[in-house]
C-alpha atoms as a PDB file:
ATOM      1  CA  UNK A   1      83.836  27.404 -47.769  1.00  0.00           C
ATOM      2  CA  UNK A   2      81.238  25.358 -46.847  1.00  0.00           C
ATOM      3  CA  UNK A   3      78.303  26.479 -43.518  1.00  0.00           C
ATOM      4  CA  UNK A   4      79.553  26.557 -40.176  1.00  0.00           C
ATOM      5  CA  UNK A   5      77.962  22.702 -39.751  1.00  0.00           C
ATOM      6  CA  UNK A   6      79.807  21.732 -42.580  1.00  0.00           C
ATOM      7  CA  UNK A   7      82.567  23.364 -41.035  1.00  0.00           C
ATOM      8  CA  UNK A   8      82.802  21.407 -37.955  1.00  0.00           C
ATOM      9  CA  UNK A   9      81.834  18.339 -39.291  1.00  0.00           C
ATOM     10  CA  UNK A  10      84.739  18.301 -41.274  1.00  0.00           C
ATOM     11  CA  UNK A  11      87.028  19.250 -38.551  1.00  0.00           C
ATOM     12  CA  UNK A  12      85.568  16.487 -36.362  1.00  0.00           C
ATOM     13  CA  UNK A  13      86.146  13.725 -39.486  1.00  0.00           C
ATOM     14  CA  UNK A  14      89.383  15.369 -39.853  1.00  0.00           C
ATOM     15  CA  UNK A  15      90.324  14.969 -36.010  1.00  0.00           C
ATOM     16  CA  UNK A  16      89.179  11.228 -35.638  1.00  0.00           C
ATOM     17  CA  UNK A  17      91.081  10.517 -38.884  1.00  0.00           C
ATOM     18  CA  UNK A  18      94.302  12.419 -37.134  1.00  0.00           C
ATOM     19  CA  UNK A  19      93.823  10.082 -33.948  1.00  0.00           C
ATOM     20  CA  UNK A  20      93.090   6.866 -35.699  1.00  0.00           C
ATOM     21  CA  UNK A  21      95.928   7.172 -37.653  1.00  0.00           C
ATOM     22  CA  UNK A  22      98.508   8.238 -35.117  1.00  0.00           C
ATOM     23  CA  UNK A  23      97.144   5.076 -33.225  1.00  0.00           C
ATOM     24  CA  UNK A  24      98.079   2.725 -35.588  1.00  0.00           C
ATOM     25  CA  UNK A  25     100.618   3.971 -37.094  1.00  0.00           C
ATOM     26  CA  UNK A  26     102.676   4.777 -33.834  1.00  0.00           C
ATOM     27  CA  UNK A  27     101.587   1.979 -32.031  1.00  0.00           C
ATOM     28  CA  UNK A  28      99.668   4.524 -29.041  1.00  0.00           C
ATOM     29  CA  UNK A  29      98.335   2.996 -26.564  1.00  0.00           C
ATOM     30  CA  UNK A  30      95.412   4.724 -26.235  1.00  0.00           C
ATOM     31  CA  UNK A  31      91.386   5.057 -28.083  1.00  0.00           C
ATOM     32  CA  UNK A  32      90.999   8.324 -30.296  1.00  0.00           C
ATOM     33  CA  UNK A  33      88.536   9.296 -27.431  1.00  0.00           C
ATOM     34  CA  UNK A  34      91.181   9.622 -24.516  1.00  0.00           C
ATOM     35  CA  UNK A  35      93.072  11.597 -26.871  1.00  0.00           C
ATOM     36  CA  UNK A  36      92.577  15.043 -26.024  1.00  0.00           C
ATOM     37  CA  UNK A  37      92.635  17.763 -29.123  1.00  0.00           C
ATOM     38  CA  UNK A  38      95.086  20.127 -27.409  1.00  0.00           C
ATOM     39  CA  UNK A  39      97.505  17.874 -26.160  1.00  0.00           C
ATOM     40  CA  UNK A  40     101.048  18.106 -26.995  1.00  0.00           C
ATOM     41  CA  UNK A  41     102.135  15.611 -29.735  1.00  0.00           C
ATOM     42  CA  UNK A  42     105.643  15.673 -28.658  1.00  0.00           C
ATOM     43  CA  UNK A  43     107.118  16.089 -24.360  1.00  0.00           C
ATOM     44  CA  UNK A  44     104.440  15.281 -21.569  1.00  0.00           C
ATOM     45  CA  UNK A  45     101.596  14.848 -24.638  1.00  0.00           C
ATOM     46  CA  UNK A  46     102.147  11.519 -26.546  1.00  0.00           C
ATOM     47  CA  UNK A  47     105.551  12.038 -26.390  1.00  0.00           C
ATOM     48  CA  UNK A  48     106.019  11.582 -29.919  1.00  0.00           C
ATOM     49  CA  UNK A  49     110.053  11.968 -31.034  1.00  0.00           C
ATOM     50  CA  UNK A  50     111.627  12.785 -34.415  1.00  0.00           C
ATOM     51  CA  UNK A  51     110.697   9.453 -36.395  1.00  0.00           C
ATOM     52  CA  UNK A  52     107.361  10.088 -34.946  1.00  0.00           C
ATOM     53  CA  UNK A  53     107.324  13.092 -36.777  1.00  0.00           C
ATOM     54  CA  UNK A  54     108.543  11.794 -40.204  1.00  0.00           C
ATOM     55  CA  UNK A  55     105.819   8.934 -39.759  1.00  0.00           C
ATOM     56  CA  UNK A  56     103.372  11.884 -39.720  1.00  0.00           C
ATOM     57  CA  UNK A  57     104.602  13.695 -42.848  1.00  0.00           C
ATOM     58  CA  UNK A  58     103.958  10.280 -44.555  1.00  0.00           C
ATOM     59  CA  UNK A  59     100.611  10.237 -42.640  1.00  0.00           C
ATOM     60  CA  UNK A  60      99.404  13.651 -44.116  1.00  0.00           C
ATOM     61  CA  UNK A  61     100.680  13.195 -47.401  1.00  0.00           C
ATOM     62  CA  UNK A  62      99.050   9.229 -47.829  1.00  0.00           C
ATOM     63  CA  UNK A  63      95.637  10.098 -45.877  1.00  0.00           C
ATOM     64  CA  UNK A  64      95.247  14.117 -46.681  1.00  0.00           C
ATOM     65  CA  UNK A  65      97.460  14.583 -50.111  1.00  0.00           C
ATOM     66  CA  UNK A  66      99.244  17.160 -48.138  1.00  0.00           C
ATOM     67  CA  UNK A  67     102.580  17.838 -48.660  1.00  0.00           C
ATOM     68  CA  UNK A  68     104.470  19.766 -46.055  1.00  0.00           C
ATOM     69  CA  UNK A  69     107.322  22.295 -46.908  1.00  0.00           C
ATOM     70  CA  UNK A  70     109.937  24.054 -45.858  1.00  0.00           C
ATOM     71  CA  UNK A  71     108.081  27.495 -45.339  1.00  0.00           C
ATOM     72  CA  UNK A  72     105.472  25.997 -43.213  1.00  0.00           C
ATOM     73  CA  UNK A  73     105.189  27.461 -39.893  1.00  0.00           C
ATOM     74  CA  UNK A  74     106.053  23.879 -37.357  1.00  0.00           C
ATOM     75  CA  UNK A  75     103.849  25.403 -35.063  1.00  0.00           C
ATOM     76  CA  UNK A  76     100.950  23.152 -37.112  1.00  0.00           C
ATOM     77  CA  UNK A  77     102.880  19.992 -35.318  1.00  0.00           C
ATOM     78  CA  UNK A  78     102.197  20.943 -31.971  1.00  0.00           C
ATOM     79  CA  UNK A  79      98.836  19.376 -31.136  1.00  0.00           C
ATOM     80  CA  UNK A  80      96.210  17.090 -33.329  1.00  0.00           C
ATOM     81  CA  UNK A  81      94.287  20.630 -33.376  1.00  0.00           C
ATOM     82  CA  UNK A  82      97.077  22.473 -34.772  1.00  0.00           C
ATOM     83  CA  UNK A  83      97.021  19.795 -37.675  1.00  0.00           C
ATOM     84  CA  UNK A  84      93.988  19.684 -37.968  1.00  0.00           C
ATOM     85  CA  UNK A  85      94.091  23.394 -39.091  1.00  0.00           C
ATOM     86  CA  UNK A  86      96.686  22.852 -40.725  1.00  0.00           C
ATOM     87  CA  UNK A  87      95.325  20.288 -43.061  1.00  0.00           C
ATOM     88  CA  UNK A  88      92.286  22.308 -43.831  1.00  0.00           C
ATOM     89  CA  UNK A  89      93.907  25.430 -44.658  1.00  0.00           C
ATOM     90  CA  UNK A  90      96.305  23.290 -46.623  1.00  0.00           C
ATOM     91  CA  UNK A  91      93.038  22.217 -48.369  1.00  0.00           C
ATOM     92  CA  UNK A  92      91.597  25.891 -49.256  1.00  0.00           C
ATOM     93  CA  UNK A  93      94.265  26.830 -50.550  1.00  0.00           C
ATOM     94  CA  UNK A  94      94.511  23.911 -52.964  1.00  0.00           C
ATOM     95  CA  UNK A  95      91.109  24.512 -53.917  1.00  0.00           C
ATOM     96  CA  UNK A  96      91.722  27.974 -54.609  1.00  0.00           C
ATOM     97  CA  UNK A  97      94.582  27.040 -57.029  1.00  0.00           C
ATOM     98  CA  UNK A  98      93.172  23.890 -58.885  1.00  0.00           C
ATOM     99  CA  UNK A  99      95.428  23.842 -61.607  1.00  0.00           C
ATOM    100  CA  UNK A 100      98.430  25.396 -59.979  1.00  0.00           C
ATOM    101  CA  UNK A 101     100.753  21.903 -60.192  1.00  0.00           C
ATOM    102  CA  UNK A 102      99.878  21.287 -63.854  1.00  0.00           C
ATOM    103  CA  UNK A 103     101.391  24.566 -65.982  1.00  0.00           C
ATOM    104  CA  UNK A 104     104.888  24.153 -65.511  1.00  0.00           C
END
């Protein structure tokens, strides 16, 4: 766990990255800055449907090496701040088990 700066730096890359890619990959119509962090991905938000949200599984597991499973609360899909959590507790806990995927 890095300082708080650190911290919120790396939300803030994390964030733009999130945007930029949901941009381009889902043809929005919009610049990452008139995307507002709390705004509902799917209804009145960017009104993102189902394929929307398989395009962002890919998304998370090409850009962030994050796979999502089963167990995962779908809360993390409700807003690009929600993910954004998501992907960096997603990364902790990785770090915290660094050879977890290699002793089967």
């Amino acid at each position: 766990m890095g300082t708080m700066q650190e911290d919120i730096a790396e939300r803030k890359a994390i964030l733009l990255t999130l945007k930029t890619e949901l941009i381009q990959r889902l043809n929005i119509q919009r610049q990452p800055g008139q995307i507002d962090d709390d705004s509902p991905l799917f209804g009145n938000g960017l009104k993102l449907d189902s394929v929307d949200a398989t395009e962002i599984l890919v998304l998370l597991d090409n850009v962030f090496n994050i796979k999502v499973s089963e167990g995962d609360d779908p809360a993390w899909m409700r807003t690009i701040n929600n993910m954004a959590s998501f992907i960096i507790a997603k990364k902790r806990a990785d770090q915290s088990q660094p050879l977890a995927e290699n002793r089967q």
